[in-house]
Protein backbone atom coordinates (compact mmCIF):
# COMPACT_ATOMS: atom_id res chain seq x y z
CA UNK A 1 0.00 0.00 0.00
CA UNK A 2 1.16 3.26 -1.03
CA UNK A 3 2.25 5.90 1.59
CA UNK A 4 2.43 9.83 -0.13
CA UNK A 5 3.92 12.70 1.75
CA UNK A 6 3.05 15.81 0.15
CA UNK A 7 5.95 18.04 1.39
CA UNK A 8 6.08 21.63 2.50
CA UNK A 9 2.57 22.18 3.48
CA UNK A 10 0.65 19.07 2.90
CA UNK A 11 1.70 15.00 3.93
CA UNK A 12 -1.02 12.88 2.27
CA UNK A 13 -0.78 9.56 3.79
CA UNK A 14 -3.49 6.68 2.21
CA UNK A 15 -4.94 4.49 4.96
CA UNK A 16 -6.80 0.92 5.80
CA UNK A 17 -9.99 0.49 4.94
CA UNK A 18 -11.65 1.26 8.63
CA UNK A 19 -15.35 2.19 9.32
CA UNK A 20 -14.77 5.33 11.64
CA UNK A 21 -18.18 6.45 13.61
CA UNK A 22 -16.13 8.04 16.21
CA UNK A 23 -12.88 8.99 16.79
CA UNK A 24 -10.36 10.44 19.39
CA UNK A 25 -8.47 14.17 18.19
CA UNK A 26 -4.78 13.60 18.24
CA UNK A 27 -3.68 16.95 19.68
CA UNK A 28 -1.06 15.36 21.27
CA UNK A 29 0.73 14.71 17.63
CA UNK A 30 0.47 18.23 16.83
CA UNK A 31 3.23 20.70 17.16
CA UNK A 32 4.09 24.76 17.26
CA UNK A 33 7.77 24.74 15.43
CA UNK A 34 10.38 27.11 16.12
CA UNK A 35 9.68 28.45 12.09
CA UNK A 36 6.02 29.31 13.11
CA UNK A 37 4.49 26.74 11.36
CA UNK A 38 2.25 23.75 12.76
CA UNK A 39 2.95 20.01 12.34
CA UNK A 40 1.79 17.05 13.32
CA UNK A 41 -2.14 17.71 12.10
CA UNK A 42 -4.12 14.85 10.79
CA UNK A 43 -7.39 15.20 8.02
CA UNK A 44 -9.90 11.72 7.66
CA UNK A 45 -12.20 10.94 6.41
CA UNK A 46 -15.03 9.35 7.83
CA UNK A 47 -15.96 5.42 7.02
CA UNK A 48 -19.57 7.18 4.59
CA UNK A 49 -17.40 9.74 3.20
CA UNK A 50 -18.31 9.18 -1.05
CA UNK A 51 -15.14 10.82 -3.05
CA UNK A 52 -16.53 12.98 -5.98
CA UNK A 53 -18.65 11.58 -8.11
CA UNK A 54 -16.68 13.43 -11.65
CA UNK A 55 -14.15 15.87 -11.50
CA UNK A 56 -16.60 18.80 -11.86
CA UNK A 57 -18.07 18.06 -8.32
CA UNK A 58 -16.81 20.51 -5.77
CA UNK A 59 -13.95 21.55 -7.96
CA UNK A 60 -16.35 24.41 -10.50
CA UNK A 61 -14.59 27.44 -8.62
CA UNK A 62 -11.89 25.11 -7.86
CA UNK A 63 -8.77 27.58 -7.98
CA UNK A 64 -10.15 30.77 -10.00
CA UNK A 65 -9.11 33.88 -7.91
CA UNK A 66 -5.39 33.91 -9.10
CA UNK A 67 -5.06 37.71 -8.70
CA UNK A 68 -6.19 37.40 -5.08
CA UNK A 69 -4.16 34.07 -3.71
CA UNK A 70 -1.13 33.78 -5.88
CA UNK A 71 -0.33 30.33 -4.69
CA UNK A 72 -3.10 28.63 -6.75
CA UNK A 73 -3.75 27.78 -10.17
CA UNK A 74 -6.23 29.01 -12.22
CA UNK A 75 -9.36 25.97 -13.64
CA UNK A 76 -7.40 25.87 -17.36
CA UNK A 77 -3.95 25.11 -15.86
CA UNK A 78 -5.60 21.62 -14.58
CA UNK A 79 -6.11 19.23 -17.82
CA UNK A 80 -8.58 16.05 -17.59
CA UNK A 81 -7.47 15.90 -14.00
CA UNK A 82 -8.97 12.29 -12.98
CA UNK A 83 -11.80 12.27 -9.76
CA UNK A 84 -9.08 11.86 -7.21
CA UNK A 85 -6.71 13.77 -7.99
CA UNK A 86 -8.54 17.15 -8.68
CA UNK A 87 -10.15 16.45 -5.13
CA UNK A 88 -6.40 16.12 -3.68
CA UNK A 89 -5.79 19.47 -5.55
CA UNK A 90 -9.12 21.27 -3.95
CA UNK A 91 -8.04 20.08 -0.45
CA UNK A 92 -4.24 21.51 -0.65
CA UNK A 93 -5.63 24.88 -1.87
CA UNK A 94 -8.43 25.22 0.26
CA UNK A 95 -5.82 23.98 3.61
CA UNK A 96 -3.12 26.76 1.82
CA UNK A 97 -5.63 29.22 2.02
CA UNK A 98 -6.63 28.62 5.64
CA UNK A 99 -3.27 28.67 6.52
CA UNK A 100 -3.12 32.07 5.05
CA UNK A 101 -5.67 33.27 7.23
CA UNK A 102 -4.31 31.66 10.35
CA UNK A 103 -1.47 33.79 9.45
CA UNK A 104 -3.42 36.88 9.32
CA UNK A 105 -5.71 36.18 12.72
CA UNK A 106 -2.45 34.71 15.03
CA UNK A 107 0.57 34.66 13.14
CA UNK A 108 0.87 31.17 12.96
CA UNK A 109 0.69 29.14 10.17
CA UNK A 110 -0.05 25.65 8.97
CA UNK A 111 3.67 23.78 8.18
CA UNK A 112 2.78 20.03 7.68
CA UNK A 113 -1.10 18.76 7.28
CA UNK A 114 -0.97 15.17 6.91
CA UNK A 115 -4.30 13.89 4.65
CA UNK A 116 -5.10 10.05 5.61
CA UNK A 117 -7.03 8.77 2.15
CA UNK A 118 -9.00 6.04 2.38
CA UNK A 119 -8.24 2.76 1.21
CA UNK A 120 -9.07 2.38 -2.67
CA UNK A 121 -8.90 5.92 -2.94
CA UNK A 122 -5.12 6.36 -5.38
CA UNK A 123 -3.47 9.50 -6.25
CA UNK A 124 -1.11 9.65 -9.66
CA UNK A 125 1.61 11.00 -8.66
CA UNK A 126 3.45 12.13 -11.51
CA UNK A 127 0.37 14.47 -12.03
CA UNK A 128 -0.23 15.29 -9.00
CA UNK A 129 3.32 17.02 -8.36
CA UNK A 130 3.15 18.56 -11.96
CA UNK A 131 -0.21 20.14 -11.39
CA UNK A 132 0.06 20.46 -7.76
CA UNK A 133 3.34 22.51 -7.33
CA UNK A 134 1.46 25.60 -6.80
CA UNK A 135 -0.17 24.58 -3.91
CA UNK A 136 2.26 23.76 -1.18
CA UNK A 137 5.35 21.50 -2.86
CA UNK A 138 5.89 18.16 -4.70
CA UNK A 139 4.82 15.02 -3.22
CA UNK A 140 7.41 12.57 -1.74
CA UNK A 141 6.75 8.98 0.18
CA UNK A 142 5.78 9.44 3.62
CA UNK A 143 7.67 8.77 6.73
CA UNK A 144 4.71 7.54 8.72
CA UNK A 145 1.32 5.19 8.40
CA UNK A 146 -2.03 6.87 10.57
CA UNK A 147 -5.52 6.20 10.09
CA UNK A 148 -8.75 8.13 10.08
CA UNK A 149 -9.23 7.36 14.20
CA UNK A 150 -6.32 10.12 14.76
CA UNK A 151 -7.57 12.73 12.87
CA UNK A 152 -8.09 16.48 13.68
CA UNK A 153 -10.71 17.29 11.23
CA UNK A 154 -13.15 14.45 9.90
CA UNK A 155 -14.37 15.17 6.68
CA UNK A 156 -18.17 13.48 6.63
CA UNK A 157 -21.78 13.18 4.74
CA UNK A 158 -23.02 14.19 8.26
CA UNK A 159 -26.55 14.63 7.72
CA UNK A 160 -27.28 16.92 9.73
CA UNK A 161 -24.55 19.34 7.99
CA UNK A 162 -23.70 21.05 10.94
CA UNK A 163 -19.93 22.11 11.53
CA UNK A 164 -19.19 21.17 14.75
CA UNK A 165 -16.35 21.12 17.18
CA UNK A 166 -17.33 19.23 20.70
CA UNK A 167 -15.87 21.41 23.48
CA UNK A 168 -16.50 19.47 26.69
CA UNK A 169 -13.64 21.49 28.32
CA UNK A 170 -12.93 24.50 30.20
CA UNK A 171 -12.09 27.79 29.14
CA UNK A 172 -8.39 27.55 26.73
CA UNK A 173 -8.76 23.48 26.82
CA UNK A 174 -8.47 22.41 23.66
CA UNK A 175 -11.15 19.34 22.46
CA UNK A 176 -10.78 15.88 22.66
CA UNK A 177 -12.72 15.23 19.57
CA UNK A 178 -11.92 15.85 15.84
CA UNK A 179 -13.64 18.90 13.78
CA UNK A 180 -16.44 17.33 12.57
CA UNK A 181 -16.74 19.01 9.05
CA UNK A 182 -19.65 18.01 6.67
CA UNK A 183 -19.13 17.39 2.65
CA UNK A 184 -21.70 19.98 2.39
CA UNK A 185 -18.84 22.75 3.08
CA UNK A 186 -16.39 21.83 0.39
CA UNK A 187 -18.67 22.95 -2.51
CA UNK A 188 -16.77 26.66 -1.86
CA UNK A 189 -12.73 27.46 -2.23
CA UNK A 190 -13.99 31.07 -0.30
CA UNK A 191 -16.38 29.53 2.18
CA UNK A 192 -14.40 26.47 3.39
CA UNK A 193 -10.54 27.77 4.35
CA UNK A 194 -13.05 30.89 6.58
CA UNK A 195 -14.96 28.16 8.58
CA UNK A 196 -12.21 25.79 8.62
CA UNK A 197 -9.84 28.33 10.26
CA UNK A 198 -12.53 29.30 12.22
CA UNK A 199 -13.00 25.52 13.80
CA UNK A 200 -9.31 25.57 14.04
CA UNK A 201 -9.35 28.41 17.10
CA UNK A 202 -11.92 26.82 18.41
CA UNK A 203 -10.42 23.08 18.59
CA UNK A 204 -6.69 23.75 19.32
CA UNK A 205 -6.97 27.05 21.68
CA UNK A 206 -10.28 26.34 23.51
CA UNK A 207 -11.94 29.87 22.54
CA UNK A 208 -15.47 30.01 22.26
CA UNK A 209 -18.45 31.25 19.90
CA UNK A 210 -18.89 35.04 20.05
CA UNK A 211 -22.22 35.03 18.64
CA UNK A 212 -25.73 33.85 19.98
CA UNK A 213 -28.05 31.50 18.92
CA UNK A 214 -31.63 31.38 18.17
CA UNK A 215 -33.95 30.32 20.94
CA UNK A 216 -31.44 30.13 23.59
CA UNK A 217 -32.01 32.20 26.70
CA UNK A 218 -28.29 31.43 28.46
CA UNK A 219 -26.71 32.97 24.81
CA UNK A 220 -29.43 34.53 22.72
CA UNK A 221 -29.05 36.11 19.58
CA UNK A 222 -29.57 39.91 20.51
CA UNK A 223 -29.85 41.49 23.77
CA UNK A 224 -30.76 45.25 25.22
CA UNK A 225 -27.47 45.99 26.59
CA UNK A 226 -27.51 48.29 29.58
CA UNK A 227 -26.32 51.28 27.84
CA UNK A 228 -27.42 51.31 24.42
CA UNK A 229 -26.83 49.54 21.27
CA UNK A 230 -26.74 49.42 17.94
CA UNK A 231 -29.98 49.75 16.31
CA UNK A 232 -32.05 47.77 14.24
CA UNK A 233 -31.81 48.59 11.04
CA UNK A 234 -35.31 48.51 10.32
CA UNK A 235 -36.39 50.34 13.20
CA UNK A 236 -34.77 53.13 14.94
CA UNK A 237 -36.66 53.41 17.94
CA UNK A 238 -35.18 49.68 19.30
CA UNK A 239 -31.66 49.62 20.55
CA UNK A 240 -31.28 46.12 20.86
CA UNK A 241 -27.51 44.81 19.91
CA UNK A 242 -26.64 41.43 18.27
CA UNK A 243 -24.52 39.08 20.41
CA UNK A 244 -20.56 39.59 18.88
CA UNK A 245 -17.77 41.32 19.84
CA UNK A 246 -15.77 44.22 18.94
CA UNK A 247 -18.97 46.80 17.20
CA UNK A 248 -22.11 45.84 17.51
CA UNK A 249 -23.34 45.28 14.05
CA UNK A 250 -26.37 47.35 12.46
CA UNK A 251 -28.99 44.38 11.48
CA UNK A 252 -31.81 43.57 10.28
CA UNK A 253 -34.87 40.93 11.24
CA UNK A 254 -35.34 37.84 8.89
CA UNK A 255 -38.07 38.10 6.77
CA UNK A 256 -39.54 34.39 9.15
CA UNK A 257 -40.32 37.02 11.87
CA UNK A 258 -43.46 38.68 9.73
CA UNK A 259 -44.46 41.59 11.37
CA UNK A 260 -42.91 40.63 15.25
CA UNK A 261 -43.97 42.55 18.55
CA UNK A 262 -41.52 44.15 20.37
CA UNK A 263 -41.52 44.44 24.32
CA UNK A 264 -41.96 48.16 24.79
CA UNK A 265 -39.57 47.85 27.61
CA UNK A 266 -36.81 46.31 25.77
CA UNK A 267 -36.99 46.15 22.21
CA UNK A 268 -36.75 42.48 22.25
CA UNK A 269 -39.06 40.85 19.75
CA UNK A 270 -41.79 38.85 22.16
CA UNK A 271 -40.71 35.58 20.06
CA UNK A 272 -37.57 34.61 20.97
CA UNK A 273 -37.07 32.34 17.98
CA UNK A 274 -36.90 35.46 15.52
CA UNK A 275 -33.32 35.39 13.61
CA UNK A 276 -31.11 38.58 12.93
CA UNK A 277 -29.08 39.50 9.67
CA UNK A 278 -26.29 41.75 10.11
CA UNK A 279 -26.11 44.54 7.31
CA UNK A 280 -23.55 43.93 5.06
CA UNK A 281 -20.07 46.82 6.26
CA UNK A 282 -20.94 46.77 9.50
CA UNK A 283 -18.95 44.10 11.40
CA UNK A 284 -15.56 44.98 12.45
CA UNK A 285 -13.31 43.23 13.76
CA UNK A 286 -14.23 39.53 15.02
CA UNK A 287 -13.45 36.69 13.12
CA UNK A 288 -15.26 34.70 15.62
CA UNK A 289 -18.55 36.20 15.44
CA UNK A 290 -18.57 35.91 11.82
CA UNK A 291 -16.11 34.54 9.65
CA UNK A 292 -17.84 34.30 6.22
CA UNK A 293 -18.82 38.21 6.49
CA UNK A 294 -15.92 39.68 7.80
CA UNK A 295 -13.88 41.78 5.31
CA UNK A 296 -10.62 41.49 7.52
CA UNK A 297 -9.38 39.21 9.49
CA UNK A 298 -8.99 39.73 13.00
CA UNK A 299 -9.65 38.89 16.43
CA UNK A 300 -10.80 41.11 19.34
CA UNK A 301 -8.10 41.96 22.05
CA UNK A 302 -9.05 43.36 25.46
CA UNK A 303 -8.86 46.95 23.63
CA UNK A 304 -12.10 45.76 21.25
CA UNK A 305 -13.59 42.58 23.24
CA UNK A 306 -17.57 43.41 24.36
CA UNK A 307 -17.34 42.81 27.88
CA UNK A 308 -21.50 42.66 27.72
CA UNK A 309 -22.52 40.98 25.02
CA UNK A 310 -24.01 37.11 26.54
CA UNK A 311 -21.62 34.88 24.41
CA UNK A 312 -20.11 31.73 25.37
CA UNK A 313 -16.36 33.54 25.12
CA UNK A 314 -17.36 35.58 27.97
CA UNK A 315 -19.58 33.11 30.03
CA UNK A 316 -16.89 30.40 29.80
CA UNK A 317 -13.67 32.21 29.44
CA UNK A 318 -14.25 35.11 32.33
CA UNK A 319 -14.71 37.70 29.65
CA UNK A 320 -11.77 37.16 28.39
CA UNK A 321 -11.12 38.36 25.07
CA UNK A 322 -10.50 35.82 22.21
CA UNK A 323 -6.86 37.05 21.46
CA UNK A 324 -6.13 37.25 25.63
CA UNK A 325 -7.38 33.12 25.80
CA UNK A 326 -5.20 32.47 22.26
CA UNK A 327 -1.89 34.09 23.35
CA UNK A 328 -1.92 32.36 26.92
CA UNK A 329 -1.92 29.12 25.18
CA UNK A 330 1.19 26.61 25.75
CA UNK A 331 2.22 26.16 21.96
CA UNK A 332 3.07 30.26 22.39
CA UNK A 333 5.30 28.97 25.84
CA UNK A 334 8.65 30.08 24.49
């Protein structure tokens, strides 16, 4: 059986043939070097995980913003790429590019990702190292043999398509499981390096969500903060702030919440279940709010953290700011 490294950025290592329903993160492999680069990270797959169906699938804006990420190729520079091997491609440019942004949000990068392919699943390597050597280096035979079970992110057909990353520790604890990461998400060479990255603080450095979520009454989506907040777009006369960090975001109601009552007293809609949209140019700052609408990325520091807003980074991690919890972290013990 075949063992690839893919060197520089990306070791792709091709594994047994194991049914993987659940697995144990191996944090423990993965290391801060003295370059600034990670190593030791693991991608699986999981045991339902279907490869692309043609070559087309998940690869149409497969490398197409040249101008904007100089390290990846362009659709026409990638000839009758077989199934496999164009999915290899789309996985070492989309982990380049969240590298890229790790580099932006902390300053540290990714140095050595190794990709455990499942068994049947072959790579040509030849073409992969001709086509490939935009994307992180040519591919070389790997020093080591892992499987799926030690992986950091899971790639899945989770049903439920739901992102997840199971924090069952305290505040700056990083998780014990994998980043479960549905198919679902790959479909996008913009969308998937943002919430990958994203998952990435949230596994390794034990940070926490900044935003709110529907329904919940321990971290809801909005609030009436005790001074004031941003207003609702739609309606000037209700200062009621999203839960974030950083500004507090202009926004709008979803078009679900019909015409919604308001409590005179606090501006709240009387159904808790209504959703918010945040209007577009008017999030600053935090990356872990949102990280698909964010125009730069960064994360707050005690200067920009929102000491009120009722969001798991402040319940958990003593209010806290994200950047505070990130640079207090062992890998940065030097």
């Amino acid at each position: 059986m075949a063992t690839l490294l893919l060197s520089v950025l990306l070791a792709i290592i091709i594994s047994s043939s194991v049914i993987i329903r659940t697995v144990s993160a191996s944090q423990r492999s993965i290391r801060l070097n003295p370059d600034g680069r990670y190593s030791g990270i693991v991608v699986g797959f999981s045991g339902d995980f279907v490869a692309p169906a043609n070559q087309n699938d998940m690869i149409s804006r497969l490398m197409v913003r040249k101008q904007r990420n100089k390290g990846l190729l362009l659709q026409k520079d990638i000839p009758k790429l077989t199934t496999l091997l164009s999915f290899t491609l789309f996985l070492q440019a989309n982990l380049q590019s969240t590298s890229n942004i790790l580099n932006e949000l902390i300053g540290y990068q990714l140095g050595e990702v190794t990709i455990v392919l499942r068994d049947g699943w072959t790579v040509d390597m030849a073409k992969l190292n001709k086509t490939g050597n935009g994307n992180g280096g040519n591919v070389t035979e790997a020093p080591a043999f892992l499987t799926a079970a030690e992986s950091d992110v899971l790639f899945t057909d989770d049903e439920s398509q739901q992102i997840l990353t199971m924090q069952w520790g305290e505040c700056s604890e990083p998780a014990a499981a994998p980043i479960n990461f549905p198919k679902t998400f790959m479909s996008d060479q913009i969308i998937m390096p943002r919430l990958l990255a994203h998952q990435w603080l949230l596994y390794r450095y034990g940070v926490f969500n900044e935003f709110g979520y529907v329904s919940d009454d321990s971290y809801p989506v909005y609030f009436a903060p005790p001074n004031g907040g941003a207003l609702n777009g739609s309606s000037a006369s209700n200062a009621v702030s999203i839960t974030s960090c950083s500004n507090r975001p202009e926004f709008n109601y979803t078009s679900q919440c019909g015409s919604q009552t308001v409590d005179p007293n606090t501006g709240l809609p009387n159904d808790r279940s209504c959703d918010v949209v945040p209007i577009e140019g008017s999030i600053a700052s935090s990356f872990l709010y949102a990280p698909l609408v964010v125009s730069e990325y960064r994360l707050c520091d005690q200067k920009t953290h929102d000491f009120v807003s009722p969001n798991r980074q402040n319940a958990l991690c003593d209010y806290q700011s994200a950047q505070t919890v990130i640079s207090k972290h062992a890998d940065f013990d030097m």
